[in-house]
Protein backbone atom coordinates (compact mmCIF):
# COMPACT_ATOMS: atom_id res chain seq x y z
CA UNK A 1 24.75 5.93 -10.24
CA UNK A 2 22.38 3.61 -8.06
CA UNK A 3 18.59 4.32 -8.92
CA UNK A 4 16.67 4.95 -6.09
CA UNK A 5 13.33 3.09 -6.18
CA UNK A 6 10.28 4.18 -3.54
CA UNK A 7 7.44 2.37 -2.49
CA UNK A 8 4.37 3.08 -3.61
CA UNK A 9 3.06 5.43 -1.53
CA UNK A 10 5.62 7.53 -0.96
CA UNK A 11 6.40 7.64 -4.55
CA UNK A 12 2.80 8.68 -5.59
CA UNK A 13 3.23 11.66 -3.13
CA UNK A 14 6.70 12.41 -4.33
CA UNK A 15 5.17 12.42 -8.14
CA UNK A 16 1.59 14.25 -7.30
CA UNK A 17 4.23 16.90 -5.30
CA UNK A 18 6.37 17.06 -8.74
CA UNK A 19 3.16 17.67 -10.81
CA UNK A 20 1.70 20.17 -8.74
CA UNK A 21 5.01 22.28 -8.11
CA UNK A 22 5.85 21.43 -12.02
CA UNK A 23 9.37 20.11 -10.88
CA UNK A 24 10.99 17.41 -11.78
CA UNK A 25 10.61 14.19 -9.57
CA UNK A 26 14.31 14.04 -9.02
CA UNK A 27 14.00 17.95 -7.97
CA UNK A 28 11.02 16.97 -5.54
CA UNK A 29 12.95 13.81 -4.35
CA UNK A 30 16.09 15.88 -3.50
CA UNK A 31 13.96 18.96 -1.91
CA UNK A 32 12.26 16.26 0.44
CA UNK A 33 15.41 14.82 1.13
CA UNK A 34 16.51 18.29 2.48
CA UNK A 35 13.35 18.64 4.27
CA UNK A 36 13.46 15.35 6.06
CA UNK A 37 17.44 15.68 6.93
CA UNK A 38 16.35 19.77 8.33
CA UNK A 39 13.50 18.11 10.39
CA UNK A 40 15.10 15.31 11.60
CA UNK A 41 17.85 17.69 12.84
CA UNK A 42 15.34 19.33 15.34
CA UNK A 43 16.02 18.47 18.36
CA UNK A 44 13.73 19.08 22.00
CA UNK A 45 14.36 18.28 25.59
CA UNK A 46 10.80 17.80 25.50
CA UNK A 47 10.74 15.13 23.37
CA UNK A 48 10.99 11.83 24.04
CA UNK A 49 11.42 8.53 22.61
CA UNK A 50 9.46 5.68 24.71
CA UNK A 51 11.00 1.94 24.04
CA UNK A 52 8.28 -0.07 22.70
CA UNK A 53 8.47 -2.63 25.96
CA UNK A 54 8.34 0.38 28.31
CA UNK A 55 5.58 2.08 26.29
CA UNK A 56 3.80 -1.33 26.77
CA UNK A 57 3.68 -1.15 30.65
CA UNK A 58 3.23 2.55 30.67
CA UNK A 59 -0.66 1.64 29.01
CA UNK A 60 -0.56 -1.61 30.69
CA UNK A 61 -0.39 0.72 34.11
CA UNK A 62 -3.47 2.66 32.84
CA UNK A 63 -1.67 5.12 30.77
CA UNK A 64 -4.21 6.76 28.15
CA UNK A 65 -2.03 8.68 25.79
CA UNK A 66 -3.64 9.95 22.55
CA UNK A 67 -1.87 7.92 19.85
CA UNK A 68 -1.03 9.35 16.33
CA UNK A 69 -0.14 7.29 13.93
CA UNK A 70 1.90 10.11 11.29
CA UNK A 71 1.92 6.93 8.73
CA UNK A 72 0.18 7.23 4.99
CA UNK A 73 -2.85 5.97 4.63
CA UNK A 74 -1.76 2.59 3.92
CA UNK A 75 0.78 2.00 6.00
CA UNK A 76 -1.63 2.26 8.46
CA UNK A 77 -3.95 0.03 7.63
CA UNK A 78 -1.19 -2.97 7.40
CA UNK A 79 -0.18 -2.04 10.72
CA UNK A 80 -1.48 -0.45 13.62
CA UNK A 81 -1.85 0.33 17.07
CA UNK A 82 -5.59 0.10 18.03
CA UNK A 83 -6.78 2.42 19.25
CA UNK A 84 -5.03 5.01 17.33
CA UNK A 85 -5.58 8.14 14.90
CA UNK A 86 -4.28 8.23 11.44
CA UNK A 87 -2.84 11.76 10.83
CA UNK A 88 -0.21 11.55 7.47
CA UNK A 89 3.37 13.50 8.55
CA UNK A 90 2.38 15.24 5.27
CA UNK A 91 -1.22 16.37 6.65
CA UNK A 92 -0.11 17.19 10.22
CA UNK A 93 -0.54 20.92 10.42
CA UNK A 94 -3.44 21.00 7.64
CA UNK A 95 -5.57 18.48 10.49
CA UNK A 96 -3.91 19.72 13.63
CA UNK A 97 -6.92 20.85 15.05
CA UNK A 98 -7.86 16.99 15.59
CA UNK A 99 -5.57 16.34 17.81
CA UNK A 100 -6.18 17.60 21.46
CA UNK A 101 -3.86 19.68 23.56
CA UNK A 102 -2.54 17.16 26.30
CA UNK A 103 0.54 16.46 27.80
CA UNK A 104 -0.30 12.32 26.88
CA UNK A 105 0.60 13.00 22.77
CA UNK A 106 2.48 9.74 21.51
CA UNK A 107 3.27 9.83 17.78
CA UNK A 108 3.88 6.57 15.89
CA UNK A 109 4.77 5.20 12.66
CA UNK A 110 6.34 2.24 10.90
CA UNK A 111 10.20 2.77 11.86
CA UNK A 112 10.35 5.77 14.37
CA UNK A 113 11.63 8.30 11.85
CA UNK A 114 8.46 10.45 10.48
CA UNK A 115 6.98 9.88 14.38
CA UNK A 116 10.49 11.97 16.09
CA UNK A 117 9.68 14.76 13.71
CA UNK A 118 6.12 14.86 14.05
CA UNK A 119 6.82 15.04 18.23
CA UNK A 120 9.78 17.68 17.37
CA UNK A 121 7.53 19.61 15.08
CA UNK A 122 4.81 19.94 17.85
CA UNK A 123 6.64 20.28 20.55
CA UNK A 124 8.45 23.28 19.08
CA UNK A 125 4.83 24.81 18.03
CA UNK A 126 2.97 24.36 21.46
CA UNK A 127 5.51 24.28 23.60
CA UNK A 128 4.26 21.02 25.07
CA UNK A 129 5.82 18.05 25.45
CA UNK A 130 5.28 15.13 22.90
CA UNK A 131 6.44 11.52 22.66
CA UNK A 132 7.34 9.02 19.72
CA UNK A 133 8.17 5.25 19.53
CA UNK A 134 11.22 4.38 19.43
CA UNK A 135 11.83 1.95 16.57
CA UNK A 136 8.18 2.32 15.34
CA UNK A 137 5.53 -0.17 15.11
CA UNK A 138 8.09 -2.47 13.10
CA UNK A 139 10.32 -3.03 16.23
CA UNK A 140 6.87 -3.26 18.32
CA UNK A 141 6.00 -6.10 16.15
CA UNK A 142 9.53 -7.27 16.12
CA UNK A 143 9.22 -7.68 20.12
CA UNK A 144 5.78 -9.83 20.30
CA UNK A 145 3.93 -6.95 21.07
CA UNK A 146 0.06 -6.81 19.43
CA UNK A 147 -0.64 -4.58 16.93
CA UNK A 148 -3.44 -4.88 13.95
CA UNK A 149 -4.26 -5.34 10.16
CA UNK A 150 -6.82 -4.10 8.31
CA UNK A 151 -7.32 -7.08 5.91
CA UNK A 152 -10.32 -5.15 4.13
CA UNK A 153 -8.39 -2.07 2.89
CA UNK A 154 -7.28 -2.47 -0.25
CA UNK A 155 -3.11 -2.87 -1.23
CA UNK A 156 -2.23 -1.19 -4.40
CA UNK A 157 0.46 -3.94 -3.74
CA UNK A 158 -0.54 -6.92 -6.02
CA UNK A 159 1.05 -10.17 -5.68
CA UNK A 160 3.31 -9.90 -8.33
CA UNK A 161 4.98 -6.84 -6.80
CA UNK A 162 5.99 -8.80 -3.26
């Protein structure tokens, strides 16, 4: 059997879920596993996936979406769209209320994945359209196109770890 190792952050939340819930982590693991594969299954005319080159002329044109970046904490602080708002997938519909109604919603993240279900997930609970990047910030950066670091936050990656 192949152990599966997670990064950091998203095996801190997978843990602090298993403590809470008193589950096992492999019992947490597999449930979010479920979850993810069930939300990434939604699917909505409404939503749409904007190539990172096209995105880049749409705001180039004048374009002001509101941009969401559904990344953890730290993920968005190594990379990021400026300007953007950090809302966590995970903290969503707890912090919903800071996002404003418009028709201009882009989600983000680092590959695309947690962005699609964020755009799914509110599309199908305000009936308004949403948008995501398609390939995330990492096939952004991939192209040439700018993006920022936060070189002050702190990793909980040390050196040793890379």
């Amino acid at each position: 059997m192949n152990e599966i190792r997670l990064g950091p952050p998203l095996g801190d939340q997978i843990m602090a879920m298993a403590e809470r819930y008193r589950q096992s982590p492999e019992d947490q693991l597999n449930l979010a596993v479920k979850a993810f594969l069930t939300l990434s299954r939604l699917g909505s005319p409404a939503v749409t996936g904007l190539l990172p080159g096209d995105f880049r002329h749409m705001l180039r044109s004048g374009w002001q979406p509101t941009i969401i970046d559904v990344d953890d904490r730290e993920e968005y602080h190594r990379m990021r769209l400026i300007p953007s708002a950090n809302i966590p997938l995970l903290e969503l519909w707890a912090r919903e209320d800071e996002i404003p109604q418009s028709d201009n919603l882009v989600f983000v993240c680092q590959a695309g994945i947690r962005s699609r279900i964020a755009a799914g997930q509110w599309t199908a609970r305000h009936e308004t359209p949403a948008f995501f990047l398609e390939g995330g910030l990492v096939l952004w950066a991939r192209l040439g196109l700018p993006w920022e670091i936060d070189e002050s936050f702190p990793s909980s990656v040390s050196a040793e770890d890379s």
